[in-house]
Protein backbone atom coordinates (compact mmCIF):
# COMPACT_ATOMS: atom_id res chain seq x y z
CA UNK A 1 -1.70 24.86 67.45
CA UNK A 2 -3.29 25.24 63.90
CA UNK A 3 -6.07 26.87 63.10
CA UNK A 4 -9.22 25.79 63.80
CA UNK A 5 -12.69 24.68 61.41
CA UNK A 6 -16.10 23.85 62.23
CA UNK A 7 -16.57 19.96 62.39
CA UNK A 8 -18.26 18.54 59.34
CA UNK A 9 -22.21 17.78 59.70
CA UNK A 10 -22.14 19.67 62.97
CA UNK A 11 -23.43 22.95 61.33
CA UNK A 12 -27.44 24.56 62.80
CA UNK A 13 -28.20 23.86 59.51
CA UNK A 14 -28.14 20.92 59.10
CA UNK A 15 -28.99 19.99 62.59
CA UNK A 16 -32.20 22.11 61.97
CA UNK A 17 -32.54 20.30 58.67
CA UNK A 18 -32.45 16.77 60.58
CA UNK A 19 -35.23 18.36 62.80
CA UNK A 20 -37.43 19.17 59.72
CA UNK A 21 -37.31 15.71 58.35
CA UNK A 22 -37.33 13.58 61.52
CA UNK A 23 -40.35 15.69 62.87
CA UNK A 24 -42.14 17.41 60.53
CA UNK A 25 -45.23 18.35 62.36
CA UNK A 26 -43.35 20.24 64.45
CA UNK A 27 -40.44 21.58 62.60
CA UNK A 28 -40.54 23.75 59.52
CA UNK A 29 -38.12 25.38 57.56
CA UNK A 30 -39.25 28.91 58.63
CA UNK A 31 -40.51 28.58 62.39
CA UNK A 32 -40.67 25.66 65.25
CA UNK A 33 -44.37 24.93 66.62
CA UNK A 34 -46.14 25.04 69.56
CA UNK A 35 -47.36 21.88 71.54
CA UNK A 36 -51.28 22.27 72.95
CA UNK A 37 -54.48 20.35 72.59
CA UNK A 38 -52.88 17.22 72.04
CA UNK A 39 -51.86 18.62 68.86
CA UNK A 40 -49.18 20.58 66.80
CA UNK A 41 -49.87 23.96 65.92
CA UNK A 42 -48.39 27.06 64.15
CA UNK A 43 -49.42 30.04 66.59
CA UNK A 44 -47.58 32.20 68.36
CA UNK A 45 -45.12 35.22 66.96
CA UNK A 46 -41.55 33.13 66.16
CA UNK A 47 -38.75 35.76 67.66
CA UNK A 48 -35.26 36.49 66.22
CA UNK A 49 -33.03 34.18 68.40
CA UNK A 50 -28.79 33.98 68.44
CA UNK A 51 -26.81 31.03 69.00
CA UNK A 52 -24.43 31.97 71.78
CA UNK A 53 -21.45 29.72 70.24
CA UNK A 54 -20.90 32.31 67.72
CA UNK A 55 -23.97 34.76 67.18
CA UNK A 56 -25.21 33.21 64.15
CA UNK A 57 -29.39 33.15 63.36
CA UNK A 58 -31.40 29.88 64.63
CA UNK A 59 -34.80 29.69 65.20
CA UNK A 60 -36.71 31.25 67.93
CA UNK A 61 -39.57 30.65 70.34
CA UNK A 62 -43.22 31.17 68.84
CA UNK A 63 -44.55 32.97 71.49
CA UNK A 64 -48.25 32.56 72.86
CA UNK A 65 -50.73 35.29 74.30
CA UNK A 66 -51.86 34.72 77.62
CA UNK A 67 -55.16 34.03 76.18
CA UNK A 68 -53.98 30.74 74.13
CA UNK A 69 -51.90 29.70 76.95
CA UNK A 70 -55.13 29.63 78.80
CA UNK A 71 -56.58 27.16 76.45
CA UNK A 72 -53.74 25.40 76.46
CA UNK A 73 -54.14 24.71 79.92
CA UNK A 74 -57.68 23.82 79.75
CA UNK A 75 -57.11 21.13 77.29
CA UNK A 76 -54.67 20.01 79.42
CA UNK A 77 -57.35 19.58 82.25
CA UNK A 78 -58.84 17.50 79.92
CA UNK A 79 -55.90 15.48 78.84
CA UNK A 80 -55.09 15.02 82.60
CA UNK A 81 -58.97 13.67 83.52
CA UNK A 82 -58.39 10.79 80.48
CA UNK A 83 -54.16 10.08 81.27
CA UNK A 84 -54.87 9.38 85.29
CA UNK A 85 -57.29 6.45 84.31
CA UNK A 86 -54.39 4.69 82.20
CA UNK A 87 -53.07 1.77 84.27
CA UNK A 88 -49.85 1.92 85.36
CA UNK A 89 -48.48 -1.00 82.93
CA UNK A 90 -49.34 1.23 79.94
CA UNK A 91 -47.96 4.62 81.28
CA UNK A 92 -44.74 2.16 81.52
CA UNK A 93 -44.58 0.80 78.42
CA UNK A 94 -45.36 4.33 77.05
CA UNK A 95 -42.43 6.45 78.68
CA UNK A 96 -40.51 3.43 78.03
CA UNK A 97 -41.03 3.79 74.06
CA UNK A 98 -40.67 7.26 74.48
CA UNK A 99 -37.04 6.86 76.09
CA UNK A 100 -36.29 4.39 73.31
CA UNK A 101 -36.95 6.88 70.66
CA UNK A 102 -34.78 9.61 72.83
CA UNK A 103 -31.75 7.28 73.08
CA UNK A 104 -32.02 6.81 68.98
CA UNK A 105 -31.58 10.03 68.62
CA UNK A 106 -28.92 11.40 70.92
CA UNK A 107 -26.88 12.85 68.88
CA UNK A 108 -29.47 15.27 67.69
CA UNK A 109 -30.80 16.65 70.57
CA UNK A 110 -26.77 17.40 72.40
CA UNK A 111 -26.11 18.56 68.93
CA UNK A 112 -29.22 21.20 69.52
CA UNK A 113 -28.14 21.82 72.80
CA UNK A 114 -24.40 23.24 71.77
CA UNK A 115 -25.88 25.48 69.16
CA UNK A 116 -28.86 26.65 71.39
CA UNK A 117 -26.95 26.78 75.23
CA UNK A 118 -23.68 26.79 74.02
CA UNK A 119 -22.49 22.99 76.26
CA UNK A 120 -19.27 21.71 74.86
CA UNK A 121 -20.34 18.05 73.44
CA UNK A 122 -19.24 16.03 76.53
CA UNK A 123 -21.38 17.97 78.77
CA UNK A 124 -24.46 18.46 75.96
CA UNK A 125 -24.23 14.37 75.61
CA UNK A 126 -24.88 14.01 79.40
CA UNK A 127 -27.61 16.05 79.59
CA UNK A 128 -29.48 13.79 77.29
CA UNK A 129 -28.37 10.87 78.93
CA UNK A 130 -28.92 12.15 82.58
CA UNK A 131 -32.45 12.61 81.23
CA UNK A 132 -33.20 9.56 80.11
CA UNK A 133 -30.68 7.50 82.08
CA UNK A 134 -32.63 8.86 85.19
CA UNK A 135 -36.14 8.34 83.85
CA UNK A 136 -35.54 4.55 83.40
CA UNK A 137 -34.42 4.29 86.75
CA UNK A 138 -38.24 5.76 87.91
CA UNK A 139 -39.25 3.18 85.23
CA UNK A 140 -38.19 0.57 87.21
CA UNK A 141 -38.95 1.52 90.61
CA UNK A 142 -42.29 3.12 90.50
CA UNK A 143 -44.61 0.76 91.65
CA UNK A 144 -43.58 0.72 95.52
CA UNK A 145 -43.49 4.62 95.17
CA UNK A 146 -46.78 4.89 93.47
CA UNK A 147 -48.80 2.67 96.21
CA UNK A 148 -51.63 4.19 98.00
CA UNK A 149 -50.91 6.97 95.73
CA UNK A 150 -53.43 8.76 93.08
CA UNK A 151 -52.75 11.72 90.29
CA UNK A 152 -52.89 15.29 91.15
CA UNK A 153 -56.18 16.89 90.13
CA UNK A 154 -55.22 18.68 87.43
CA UNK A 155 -51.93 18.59 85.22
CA UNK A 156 -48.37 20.24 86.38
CA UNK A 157 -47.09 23.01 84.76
CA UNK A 158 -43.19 23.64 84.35
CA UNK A 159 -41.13 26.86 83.60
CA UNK A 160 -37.16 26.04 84.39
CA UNK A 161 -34.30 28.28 83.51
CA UNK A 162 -32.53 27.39 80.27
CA UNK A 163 -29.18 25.35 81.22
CA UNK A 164 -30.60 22.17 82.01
CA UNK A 165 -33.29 21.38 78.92
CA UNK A 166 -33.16 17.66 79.28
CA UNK A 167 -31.81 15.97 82.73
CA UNK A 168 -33.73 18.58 84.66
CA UNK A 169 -37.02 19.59 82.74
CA UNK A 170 -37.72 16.71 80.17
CA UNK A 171 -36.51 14.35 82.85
CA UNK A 172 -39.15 15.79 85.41
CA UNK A 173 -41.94 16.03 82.74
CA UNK A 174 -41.68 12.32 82.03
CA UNK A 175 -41.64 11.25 85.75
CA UNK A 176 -44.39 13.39 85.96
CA UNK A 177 -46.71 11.56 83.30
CA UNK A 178 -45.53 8.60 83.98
CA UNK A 179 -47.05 9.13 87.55
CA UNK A 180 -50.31 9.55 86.26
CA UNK A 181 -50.35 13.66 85.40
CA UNK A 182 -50.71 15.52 82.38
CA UNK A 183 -48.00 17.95 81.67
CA UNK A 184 -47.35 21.79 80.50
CA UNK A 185 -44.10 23.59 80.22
CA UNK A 186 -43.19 26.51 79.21
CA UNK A 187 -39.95 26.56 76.53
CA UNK A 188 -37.31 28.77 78.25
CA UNK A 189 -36.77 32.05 77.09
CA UNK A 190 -33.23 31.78 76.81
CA UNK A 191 -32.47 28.79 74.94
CA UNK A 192 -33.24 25.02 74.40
CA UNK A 193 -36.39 24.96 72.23
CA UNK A 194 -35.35 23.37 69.45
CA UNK A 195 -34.13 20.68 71.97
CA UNK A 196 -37.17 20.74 73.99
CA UNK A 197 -39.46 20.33 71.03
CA UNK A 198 -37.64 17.67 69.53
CA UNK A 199 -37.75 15.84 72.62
CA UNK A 200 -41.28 16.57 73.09
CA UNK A 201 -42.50 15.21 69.64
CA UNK A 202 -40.50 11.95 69.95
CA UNK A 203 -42.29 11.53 73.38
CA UNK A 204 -45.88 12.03 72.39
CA UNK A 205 -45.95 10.15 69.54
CA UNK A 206 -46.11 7.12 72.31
CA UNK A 207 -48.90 9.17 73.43
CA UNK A 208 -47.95 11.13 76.45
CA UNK A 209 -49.62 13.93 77.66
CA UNK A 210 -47.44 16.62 76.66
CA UNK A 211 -48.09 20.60 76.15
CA UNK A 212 -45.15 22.80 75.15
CA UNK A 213 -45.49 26.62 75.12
CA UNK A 214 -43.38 29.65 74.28
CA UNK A 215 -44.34 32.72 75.67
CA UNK A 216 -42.76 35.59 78.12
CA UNK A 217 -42.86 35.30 81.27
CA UNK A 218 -44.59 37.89 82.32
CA UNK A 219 -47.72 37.23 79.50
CA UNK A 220 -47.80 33.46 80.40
CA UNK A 221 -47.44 33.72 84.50
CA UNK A 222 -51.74 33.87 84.93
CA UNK A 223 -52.65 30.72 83.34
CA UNK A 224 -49.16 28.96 83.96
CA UNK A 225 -48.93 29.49 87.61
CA UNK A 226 -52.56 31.00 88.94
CA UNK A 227 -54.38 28.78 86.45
CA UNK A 228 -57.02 26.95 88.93
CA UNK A 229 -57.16 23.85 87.01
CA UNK A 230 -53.20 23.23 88.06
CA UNK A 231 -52.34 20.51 90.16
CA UNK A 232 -48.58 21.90 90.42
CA UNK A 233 -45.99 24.21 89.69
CA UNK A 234 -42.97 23.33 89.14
CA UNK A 235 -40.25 26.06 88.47
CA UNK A 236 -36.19 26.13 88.36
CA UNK A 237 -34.50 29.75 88.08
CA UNK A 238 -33.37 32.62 89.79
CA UNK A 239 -34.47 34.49 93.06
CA UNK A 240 -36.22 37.12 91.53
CA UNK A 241 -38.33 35.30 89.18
CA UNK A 242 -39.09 32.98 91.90
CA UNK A 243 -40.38 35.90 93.68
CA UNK A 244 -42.42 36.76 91.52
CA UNK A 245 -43.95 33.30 90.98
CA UNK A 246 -44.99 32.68 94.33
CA UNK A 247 -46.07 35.99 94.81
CA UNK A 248 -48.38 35.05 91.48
CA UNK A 249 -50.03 31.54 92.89
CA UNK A 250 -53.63 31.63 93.24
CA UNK A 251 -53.78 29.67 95.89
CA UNK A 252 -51.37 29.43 98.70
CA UNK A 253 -51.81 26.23 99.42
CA UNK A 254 -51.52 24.87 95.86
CA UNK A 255 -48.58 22.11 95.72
CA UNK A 256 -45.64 23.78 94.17
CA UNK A 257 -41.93 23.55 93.59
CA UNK A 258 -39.45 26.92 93.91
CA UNK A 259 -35.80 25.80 93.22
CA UNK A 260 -34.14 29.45 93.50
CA UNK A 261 -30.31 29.85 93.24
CA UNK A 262 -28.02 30.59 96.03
CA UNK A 263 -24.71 31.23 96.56
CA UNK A 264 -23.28 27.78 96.90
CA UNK A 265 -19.63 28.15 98.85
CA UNK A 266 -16.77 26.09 99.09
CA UNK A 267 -14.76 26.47 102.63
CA UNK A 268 -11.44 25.25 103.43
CA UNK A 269 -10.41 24.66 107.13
CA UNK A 270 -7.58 22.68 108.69
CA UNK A 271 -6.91 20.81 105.44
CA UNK A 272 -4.33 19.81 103.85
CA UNK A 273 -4.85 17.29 100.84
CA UNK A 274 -4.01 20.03 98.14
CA UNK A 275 -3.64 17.52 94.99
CA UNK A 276 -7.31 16.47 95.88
CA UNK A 277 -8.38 20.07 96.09
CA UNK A 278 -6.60 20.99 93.35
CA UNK A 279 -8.51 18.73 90.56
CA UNK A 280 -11.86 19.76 92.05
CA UNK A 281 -11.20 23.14 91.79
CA UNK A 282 -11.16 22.89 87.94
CA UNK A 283 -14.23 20.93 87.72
CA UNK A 284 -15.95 23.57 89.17
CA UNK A 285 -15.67 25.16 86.40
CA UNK A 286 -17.35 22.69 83.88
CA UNK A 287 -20.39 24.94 81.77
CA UNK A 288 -19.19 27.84 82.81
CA UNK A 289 -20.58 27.59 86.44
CA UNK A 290 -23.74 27.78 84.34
CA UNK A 291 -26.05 25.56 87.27
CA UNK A 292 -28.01 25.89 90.41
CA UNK A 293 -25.06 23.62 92.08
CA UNK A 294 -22.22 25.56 91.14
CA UNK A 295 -19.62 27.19 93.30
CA UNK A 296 -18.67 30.24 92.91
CA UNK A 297 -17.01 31.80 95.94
CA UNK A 298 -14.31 29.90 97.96
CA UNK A 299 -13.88 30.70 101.52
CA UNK A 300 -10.73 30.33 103.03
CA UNK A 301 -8.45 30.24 106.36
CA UNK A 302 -5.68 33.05 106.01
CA UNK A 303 -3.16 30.47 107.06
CA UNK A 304 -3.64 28.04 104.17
CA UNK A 305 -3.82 31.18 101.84
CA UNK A 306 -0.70 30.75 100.40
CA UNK A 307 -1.06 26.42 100.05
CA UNK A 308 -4.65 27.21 98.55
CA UNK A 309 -3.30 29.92 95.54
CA UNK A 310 -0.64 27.81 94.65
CA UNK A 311 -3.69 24.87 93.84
CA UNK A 312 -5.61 27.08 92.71
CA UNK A 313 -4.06 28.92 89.91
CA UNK A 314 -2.73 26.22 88.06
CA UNK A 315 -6.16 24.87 88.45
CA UNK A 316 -8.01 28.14 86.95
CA UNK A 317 -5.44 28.38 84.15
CA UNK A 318 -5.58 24.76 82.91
CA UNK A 319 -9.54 25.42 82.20
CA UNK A 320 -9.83 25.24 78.30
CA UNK A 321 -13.01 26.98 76.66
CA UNK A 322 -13.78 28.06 73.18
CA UNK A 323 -16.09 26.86 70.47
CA UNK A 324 -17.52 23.23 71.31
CA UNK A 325 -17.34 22.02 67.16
CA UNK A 326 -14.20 23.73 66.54
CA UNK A 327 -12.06 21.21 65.57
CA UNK A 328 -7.54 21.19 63.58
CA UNK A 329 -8.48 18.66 61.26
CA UNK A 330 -12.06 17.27 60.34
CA UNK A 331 -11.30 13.94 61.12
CA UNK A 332 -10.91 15.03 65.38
CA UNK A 333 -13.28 14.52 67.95
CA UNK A 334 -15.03 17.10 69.34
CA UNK A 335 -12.89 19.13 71.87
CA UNK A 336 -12.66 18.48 75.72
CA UNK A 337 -13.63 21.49 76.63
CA UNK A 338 -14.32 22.58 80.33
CA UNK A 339 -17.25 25.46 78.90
CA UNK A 340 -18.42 27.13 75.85
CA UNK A 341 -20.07 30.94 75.88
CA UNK A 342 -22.12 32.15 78.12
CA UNK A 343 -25.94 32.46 77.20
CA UNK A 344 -25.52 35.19 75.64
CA UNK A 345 -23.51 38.27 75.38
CA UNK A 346 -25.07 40.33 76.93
CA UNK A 347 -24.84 38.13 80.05
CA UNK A 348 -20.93 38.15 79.44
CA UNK A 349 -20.62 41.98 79.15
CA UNK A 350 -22.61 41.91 82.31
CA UNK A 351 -20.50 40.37 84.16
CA UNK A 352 -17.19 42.10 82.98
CA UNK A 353 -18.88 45.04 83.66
CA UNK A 354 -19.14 43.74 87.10
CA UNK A 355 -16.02 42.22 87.72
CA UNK A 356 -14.51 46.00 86.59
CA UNK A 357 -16.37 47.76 88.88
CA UNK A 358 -15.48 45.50 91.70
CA UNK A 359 -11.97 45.34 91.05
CA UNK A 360 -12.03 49.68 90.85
CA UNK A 361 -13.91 50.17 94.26
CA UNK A 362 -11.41 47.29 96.14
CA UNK A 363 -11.79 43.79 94.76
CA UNK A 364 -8.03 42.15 94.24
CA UNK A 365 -7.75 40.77 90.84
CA UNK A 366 -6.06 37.37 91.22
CA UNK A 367 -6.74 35.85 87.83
CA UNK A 368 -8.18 37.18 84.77
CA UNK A 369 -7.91 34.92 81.57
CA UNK A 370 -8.33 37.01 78.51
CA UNK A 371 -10.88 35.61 75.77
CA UNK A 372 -8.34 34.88 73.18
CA UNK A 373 -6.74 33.01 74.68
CA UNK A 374 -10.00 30.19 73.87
CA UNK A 375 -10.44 27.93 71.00
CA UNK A 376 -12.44 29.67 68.27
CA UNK A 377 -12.62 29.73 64.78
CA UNK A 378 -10.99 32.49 62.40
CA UNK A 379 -13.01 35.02 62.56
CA UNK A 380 -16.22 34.05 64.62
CA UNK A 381 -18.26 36.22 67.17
CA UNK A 382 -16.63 35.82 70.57
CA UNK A 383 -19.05 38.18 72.42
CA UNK A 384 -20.92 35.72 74.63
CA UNK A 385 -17.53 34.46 75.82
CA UNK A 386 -15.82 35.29 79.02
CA UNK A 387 -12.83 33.85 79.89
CA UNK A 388 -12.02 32.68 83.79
CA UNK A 389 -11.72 35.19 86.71
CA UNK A 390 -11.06 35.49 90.23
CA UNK A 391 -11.46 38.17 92.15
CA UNK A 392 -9.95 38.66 96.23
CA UNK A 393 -12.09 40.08 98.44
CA UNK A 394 -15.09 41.58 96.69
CA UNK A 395 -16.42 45.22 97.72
CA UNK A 396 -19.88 43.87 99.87
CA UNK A 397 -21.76 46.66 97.62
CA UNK A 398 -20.70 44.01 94.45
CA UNK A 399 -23.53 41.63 93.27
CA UNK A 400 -20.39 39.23 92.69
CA UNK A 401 -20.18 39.32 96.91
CA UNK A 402 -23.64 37.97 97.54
CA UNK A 403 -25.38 36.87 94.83
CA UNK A 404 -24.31 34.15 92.42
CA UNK A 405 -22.56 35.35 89.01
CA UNK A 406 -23.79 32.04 86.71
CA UNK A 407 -20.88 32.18 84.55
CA UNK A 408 -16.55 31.57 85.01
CA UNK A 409 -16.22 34.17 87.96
CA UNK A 410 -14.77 33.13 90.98
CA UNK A 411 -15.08 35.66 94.55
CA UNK A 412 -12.45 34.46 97.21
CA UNK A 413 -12.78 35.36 100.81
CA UNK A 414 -10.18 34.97 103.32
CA UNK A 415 -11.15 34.32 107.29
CA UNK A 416 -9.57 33.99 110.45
CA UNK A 417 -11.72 32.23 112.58
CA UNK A 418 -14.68 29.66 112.55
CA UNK A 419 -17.73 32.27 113.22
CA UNK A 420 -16.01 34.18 109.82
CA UNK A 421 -15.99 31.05 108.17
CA UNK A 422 -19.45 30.49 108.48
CA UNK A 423 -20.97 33.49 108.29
CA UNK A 424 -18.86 34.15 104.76
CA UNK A 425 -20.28 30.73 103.86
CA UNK A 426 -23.08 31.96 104.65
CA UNK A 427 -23.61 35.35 103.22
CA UNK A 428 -26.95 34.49 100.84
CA UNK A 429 -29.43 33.35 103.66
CA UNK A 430 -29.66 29.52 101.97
CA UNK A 431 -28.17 27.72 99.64
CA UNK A 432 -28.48 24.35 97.43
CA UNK A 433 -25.21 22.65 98.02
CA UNK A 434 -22.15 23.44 99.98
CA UNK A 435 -18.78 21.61 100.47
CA UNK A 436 -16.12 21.93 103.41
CA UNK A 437 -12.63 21.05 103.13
CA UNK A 438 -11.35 19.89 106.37
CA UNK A 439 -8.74 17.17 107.49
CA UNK A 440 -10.63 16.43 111.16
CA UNK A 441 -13.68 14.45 110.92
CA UNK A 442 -14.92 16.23 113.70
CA UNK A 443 -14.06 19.67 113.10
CA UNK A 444 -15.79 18.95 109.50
CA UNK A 445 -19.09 17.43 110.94
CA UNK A 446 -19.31 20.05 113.79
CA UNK A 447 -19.09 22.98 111.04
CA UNK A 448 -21.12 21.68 108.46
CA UNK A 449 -24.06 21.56 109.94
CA UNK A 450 -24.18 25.12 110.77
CA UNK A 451 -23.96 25.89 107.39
CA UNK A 452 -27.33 26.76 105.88
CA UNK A 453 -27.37 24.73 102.35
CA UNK A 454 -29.58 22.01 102.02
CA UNK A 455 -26.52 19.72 100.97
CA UNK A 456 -23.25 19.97 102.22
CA UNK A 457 -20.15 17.52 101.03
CA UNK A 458 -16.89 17.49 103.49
CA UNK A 459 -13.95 17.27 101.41
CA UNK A 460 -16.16 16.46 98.08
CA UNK A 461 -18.63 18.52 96.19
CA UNK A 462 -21.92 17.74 96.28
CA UNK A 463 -24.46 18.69 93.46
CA UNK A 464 -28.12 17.90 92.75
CA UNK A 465 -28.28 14.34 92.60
CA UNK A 466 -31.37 12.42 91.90
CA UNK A 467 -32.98 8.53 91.77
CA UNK A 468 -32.71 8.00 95.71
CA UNK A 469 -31.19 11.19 97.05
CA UNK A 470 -33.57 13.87 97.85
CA UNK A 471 -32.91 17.37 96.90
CA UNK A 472 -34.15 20.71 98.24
CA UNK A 473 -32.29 23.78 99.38
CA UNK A 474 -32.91 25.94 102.67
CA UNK A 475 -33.71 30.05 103.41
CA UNK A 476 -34.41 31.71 100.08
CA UNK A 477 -32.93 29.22 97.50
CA UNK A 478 -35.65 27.08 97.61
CA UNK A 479 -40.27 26.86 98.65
CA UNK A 480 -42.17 24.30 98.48
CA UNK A 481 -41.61 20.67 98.11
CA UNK A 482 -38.40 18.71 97.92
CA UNK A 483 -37.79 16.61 95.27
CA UNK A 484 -35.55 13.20 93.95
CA UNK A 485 -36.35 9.91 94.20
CA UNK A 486 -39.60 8.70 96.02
CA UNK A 487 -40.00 12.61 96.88
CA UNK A 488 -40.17 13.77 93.28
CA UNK A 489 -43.23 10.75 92.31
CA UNK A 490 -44.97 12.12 96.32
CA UNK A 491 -44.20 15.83 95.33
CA UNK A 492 -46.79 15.21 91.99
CA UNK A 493 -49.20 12.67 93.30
CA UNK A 494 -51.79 12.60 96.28
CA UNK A 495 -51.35 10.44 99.79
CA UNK A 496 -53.32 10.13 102.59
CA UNK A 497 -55.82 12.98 103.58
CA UNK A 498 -53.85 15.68 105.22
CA UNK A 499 -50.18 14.73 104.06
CA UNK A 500 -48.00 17.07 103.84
CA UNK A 501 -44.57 16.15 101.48
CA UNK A 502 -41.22 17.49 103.29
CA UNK A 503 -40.14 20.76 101.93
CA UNK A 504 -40.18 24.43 102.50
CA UNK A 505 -43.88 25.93 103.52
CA UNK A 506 -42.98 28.57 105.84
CA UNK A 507 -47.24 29.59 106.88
CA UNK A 508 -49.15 26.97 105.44
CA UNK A 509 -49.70 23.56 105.36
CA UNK A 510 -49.77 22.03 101.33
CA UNK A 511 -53.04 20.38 100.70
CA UNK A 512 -52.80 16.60 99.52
């Protein structure tokens, strides 16, 4: 293998130059905008930012006081009280144009989306087209949901974790309006705003009612969760922050949305199909294990130990990662890469740091990749990179035994019976998805539903799914209302007096 050079045209400058000329009200040379009042505007203090591919400068978010995010949300109230009397035809026609403009430019936004979250191009590409892919299929079947249905009284406001920009928070911003609601997010802290904003401008200039914000967390929680003139919240991230957000909601009975992360497990039982097993295991590790439906700890039965590491390694060590534009000649395609960095480096030292410290007080090291052994270019920053690991048997005082790592570390637990199994598999009270390899139908169905994630595949991963299939998660990785399909239009729009949509509201009952 030769070395490597970055693929022509695929540089953040000139991706950041495209942004500048294709969407100049909210791109300029020195600083990205912020989205409120139905217009563009240049507030907010832009931050130093890092691309995690190889620590070079791009732009960051202009953050917001809490004060201007409060008029932001105000003029949203007001944006909301016009958009709900559209008619339905228009909103159509409206997100419709707006997807147009997204799928013309494509390229752009998964291009901003490998400099800004660091997805190799195959998985940047279907984020965008997840997004709008999935938004055209709400296009087409929103009537029937929509019927005996009204807007929310005031607009929904968004703050989602960084990894999924477009097929999880652009996707449910446009399902939103297009259901009648005004719409606020926040830009992630992390990564993605270049992305976001691009997306954002193409979509209101077929006049949806957008707001985009950057801001901390912790300035912009008051108005962007306890604002009273919010119809929703809607947020995607971690336990903690969660936490904090429902601790922060004004009202408790004000609709909202809390997809949390757990720690999603795979289980293997009786089984025997280890070719099957074997490809699946290295499509776990696609973006780093970077999502809310990854699966990072494997539970298995001691007797298939020994069939299970001999699919598994081979599995771990064919992953390929390195620098997503790094390309032998400049005439290639983009690599097929299984993940990039992480989001940053400092999440990669922290998890080496924690994979060391397990291994010294117990854990059994049974694969550690080294970084160079990745794709990179002469030379570049590799400090956001972490190469794949698996660790035996994880000390329980490890954060890598019960709570979930979000990046290329794998925890392994081995189990003699069926109460083990389970209660490994279920170690983070709740999860999002869950999958059970098992040969007997019977065995499989009888086990599965004892094990406490909202979605649980036998013999198959499951993941977050949309269009029909609902999605929610159960215990702590999820409160509030379940989304997908007919649940995610009921989840921002009003029913009959007294409704209440299906979800997680442990002492309340949600107010329609």
């Amino acid at each position: 293998m030769g070395s490597f050079s970055l693929k022509p045209g695929t540089d953040w400058a000139t991706a950041y130059g495209r942004c500048c000329a294709l969407a100049p009200e909210a791109f300029a040379p020195e600083r990205v905008a912020n989205r409120w009042g139905e217009r563009w505007t240049w507030d907010g203090r832009p931050g130093d930012a890092t691309s995690p591919v190889d620590g070079s400068a791009i732009h960051g978010p202009p953050r917001l006081s809490a004060a201007t995010a409060g008029e932001a949300v105000a003029a949203a109230l007001d944006a909301h009280v016009r958009w709900r009397e559209v008619p339905l035809a228009e909103r159509k026609a409206r997100v419709t144009a707006a997807l147009d403009s997204l799928t013309e430019h494509r390229e752009l936004l998964a291009l901003l989306l490998v400099w800004e979250i660091g997805k190799p191009w195959r998985l940047a590409t279907a984020d965008v087209d997840r997004c709008i892919d999935g938004v055209r299929w709400y296009v087409e079947q929103i009537e029937p949901m929509l019927d005996g249905r009204t807007p929310l009284d005031g607009p929904v406001s968004n703050i989602a974790s960084w990894n999924y920009p477009m097929s999880v928070l652009m996707h449910a911003m446009l399902v939103q309006a297009l259901s009648g609601n005004a719409v606020i997010a926040k830009t992630p802290t992390d990564g993605g705003l270049c992305c976001l904003t691009m997306a954002v401008a193409l979509a209101v200039r077929e006049g949806l009612p957008l707001t985009l914000l950057s801001g901390s967390g912790a300035e912009l929680s008051g108005p962007l969760v306890g604002g009273a003139a919010l119809g929703c919240v809607s947020f995607v991230g971690g336990r903690d922050a969660g936490g904090r957000i429902a601790a922060a909601l004004a009202d408790p009975g004000k609709r909202h949305v809390l997809e949390q992360e757990g720690l999603n497990c795979w289980g293997v039982w009786e089984y025997g199909d280890w070719d099957t097993l074997g490809g699946q295991i290295r499509k776990t590790f696609d973006y780093a294990k970077q999502r809310c439906t990854a699966y990072p700890r494997f539970v298995v039965q001691r007797e298939l130990f020994d069939r299970f590491l001999a699919v598994y390694l081979p599995a771990v060590r064919s992953v390929r990662f390195g620098h997503p534009l790094a390309v032998e000649s400049p005439e290639d395609p983009l690599p097929e890469l299984d993940f990039g960095p992480l989001i940053n480096a400092g999440k990669a030292k922290e998890l080496a740091d924690q994979v060391e410290e397990a291994v010294r007080t117990g854990g059994v090291p049974l694969h550690r990749g080294e970084v160079a052994e990745g794709r990179f270019l002469p030379g570049q920053d590799t400090s956001a990179y972490l190469a794949p690991v698996s660790i035996l048997d994880p000390p329980r005082s490890s954060p890598l035994f019960h709570a979930e790592p979000f990046g290329p570390v794998d925890t392994i637990e081995v189990v003699d019976t069926e109460a083990q199994l389970l209660a490994a598999m279920n170690a983070s009270n709740g999860a999002l998805v869950a999958t059970l390899s098992c040969d007997e139908e019977s065995t499989a169905q009888r086990l599965s539903a004892q094990v406490r994630a909202f979605k649980v595949g036998i013999n198959r991963p499951r993941s977050r799914g949309d269009r029909e299939e609902l999605f929610g998660g159960l215990g702590a990785s999820w409160r509030g209302a379940f989304v997908g399909g007919e649940l995610l239009v009921r989840s921002v729009t009003q029913g009959p007096a007294g409704e209440r949509p299906p979800g997680n509201f442990p002492h309340y009952t949600l107010h329609s």
